[in-house]
PDB file of N, CA and C in Angstrom:
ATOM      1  N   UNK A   1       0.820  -1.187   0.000  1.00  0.00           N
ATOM      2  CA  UNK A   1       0.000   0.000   0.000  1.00  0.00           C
ATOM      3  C   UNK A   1       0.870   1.259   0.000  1.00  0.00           C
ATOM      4  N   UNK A   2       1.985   1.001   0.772  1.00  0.00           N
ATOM      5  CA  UNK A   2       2.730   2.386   0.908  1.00  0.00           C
ATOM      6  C   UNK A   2       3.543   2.443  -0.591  1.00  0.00           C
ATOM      7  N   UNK A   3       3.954   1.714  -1.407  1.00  0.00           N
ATOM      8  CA  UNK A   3       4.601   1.593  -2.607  1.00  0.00           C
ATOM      9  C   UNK A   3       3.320   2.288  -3.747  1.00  0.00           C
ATOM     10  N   UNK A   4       2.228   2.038  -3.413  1.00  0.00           N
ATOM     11  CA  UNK A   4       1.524   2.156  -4.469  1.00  0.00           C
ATOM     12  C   UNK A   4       1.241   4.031  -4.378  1.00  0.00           C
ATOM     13  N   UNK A   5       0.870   4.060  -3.065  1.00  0.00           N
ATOM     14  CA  UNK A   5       0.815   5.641  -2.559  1.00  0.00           C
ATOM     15  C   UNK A   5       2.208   6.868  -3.117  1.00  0.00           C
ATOM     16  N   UNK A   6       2.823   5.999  -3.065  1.00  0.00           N
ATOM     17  CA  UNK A   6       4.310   6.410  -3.692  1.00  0.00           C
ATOM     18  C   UNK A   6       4.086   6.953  -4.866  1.00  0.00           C
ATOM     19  N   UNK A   7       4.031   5.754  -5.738  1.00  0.00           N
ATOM     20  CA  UNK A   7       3.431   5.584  -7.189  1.00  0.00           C
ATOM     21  C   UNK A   7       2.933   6.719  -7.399  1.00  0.00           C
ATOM     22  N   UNK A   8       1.104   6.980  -6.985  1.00  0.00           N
ATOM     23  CA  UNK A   8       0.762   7.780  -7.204  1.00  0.00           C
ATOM     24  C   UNK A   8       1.106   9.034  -7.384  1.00  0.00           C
ATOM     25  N   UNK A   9       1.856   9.764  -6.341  1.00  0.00           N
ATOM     26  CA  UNK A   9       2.281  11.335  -5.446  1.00  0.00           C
ATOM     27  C   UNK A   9       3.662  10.986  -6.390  1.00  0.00           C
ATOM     28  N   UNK A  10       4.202  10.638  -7.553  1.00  0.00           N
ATOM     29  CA  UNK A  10       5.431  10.548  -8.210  1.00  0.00           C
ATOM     30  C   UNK A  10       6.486  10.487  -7.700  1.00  0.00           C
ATOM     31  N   UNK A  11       6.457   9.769  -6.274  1.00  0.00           N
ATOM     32  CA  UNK A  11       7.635   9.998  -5.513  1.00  0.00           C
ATOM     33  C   UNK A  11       8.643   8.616  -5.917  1.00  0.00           C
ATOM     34  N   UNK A  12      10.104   8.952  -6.280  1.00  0.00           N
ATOM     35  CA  UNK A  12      10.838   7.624  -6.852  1.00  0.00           C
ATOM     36  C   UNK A  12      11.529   7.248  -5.523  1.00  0.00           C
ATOM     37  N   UNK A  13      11.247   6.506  -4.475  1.00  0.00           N
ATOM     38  CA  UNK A  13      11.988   6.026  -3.640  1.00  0.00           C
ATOM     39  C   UNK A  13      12.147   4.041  -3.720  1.00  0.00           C
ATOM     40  N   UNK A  14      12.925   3.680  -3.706  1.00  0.00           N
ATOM     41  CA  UNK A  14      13.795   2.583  -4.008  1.00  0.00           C
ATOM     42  C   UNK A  14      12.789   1.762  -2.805  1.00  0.00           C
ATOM     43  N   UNK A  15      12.336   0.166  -2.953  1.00  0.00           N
ATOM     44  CA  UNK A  15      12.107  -0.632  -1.649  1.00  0.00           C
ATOM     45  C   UNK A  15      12.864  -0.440  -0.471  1.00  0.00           C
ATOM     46  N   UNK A  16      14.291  -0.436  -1.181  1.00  0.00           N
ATOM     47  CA  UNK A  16      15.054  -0.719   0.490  1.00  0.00           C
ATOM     48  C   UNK A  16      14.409   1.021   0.957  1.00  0.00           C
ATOM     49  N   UNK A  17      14.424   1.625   0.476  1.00  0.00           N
ATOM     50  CA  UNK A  17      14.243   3.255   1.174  1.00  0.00           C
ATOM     51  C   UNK A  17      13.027   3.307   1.725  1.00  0.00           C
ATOM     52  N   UNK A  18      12.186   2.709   1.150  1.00  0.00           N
ATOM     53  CA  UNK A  18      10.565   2.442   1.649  1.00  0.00           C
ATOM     54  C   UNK A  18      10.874   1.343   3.234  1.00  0.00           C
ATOM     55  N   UNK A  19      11.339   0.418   2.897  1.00  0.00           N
ATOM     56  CA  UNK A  19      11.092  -0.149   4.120  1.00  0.00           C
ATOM     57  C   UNK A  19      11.817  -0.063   5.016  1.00  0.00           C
ATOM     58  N   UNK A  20      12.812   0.933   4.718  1.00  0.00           N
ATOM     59  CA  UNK A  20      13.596   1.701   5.890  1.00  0.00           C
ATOM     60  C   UNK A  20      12.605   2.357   6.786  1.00  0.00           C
ATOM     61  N   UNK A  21      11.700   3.110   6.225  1.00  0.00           N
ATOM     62  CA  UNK A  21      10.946   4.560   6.746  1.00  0.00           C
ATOM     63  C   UNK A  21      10.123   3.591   7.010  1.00  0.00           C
ATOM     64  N   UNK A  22       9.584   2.401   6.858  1.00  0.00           N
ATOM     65  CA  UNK A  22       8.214   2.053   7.369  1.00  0.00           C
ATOM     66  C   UNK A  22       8.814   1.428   8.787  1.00  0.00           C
ATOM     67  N   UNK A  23       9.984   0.771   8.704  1.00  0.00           N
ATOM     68  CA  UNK A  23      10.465   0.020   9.863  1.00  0.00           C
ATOM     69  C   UNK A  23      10.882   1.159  10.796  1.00  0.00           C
ATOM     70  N   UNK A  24      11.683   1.511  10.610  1.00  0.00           N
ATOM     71  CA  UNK A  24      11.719   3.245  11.891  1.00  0.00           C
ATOM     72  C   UNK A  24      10.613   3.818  12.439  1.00  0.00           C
ATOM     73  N   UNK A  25       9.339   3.869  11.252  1.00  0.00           N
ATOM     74  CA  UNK A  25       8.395   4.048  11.734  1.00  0.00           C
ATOM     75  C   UNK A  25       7.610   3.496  12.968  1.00  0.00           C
ATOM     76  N   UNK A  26       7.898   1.873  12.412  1.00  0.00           N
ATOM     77  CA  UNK A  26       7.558   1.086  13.856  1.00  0.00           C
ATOM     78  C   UNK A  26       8.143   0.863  14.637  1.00  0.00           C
ATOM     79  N   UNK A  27       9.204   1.266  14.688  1.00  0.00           N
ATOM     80  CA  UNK A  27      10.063   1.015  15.996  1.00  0.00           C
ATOM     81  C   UNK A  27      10.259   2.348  16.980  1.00  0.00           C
ATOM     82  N   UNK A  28       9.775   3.624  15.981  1.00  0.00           N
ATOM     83  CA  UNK A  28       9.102   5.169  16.868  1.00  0.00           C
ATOM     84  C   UNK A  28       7.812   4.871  17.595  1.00  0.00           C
ATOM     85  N   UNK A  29       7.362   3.799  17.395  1.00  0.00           N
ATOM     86  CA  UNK A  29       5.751   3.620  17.788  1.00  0.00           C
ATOM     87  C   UNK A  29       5.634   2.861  19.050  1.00  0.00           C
ATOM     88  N   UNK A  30       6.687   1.738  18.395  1.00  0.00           N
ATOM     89  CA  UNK A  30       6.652   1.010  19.596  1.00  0.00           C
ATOM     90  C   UNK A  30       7.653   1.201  20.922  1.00  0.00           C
ATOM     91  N   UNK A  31       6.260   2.386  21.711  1.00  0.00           N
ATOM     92  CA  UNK A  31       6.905   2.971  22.897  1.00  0.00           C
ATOM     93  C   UNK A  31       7.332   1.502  24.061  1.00  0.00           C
ATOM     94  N   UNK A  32       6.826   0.614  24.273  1.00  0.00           N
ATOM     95  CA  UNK A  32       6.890  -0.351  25.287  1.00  0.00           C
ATOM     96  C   UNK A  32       8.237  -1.226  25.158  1.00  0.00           C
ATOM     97  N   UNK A  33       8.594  -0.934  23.382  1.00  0.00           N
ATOM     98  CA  UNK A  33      10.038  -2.036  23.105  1.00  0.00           C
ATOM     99  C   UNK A  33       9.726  -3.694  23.051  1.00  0.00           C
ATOM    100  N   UNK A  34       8.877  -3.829  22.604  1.00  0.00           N
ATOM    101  CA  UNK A  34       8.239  -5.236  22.512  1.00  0.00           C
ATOM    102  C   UNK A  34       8.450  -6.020  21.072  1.00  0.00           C
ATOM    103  N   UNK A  35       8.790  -4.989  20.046  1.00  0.00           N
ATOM    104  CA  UNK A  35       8.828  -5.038  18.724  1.00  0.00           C
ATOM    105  C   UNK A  35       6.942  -5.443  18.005  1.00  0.00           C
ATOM    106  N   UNK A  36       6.754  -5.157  19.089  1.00  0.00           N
ATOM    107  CA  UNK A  36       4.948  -5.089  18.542  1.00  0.00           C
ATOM    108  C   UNK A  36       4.219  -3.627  18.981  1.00  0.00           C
ATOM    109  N   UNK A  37       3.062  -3.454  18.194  1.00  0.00           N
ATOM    110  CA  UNK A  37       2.409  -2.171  18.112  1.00  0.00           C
ATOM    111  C   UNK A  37       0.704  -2.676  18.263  1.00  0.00           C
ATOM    112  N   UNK A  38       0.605  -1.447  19.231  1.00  0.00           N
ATOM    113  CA  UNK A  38      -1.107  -1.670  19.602  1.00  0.00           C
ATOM    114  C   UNK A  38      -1.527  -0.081  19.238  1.00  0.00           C
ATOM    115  N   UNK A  39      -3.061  -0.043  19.398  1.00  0.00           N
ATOM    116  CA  UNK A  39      -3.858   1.064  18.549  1.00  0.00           C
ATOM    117  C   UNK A  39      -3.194   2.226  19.806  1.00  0.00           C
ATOM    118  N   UNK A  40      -3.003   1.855  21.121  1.00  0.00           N
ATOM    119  CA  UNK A  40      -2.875   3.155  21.680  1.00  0.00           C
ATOM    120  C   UNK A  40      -1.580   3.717  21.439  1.00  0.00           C
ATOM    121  N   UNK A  41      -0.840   3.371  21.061  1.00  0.00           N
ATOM    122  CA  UNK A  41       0.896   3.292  20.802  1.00  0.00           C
ATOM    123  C   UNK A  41       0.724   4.286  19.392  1.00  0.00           C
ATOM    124  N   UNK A  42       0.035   3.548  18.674  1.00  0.00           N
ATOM    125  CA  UNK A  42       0.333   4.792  16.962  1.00  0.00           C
ATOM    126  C   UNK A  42      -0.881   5.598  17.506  1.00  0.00           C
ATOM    127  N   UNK A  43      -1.978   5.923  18.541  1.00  0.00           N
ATOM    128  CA  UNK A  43      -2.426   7.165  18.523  1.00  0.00           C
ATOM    129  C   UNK A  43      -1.518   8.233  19.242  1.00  0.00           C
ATOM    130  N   UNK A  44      -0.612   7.413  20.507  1.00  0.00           N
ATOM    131  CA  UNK A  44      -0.005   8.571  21.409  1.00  0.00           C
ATOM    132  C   UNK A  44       0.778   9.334  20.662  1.00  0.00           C
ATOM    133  N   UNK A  45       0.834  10.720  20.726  1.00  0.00           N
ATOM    134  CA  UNK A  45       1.804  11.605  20.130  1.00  0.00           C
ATOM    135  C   UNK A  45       3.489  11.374  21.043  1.00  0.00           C
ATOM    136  N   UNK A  46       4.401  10.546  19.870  1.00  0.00           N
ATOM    137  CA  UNK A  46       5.605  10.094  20.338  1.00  0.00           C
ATOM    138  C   UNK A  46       6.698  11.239  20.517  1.00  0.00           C
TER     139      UNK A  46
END
């Protein structure tokens, strides 16, 4: 989904660059350090 969103908005970023930013992403989220993510974790402002 995030590749295709890409697509769209003409943005040329490479897989590995995509799943860099998605994995950082989850590992900013996951405040507890569990390597898992719950709904209150991506609402809290990190």
């Amino acid at each position: 989904m995030v590749l295709a969103l890409l697509i769209e908005s003409d943005l040329a970023l490479t897989e590995d660059v995509v799943e860099t930013i998605v994995d950082k992403t989850f590992t900013d989220i996951d405040s507890e350090g569990d390597g898992r993510t719950n709904m209150h974790q991506m609402a809290a402002d990190n």
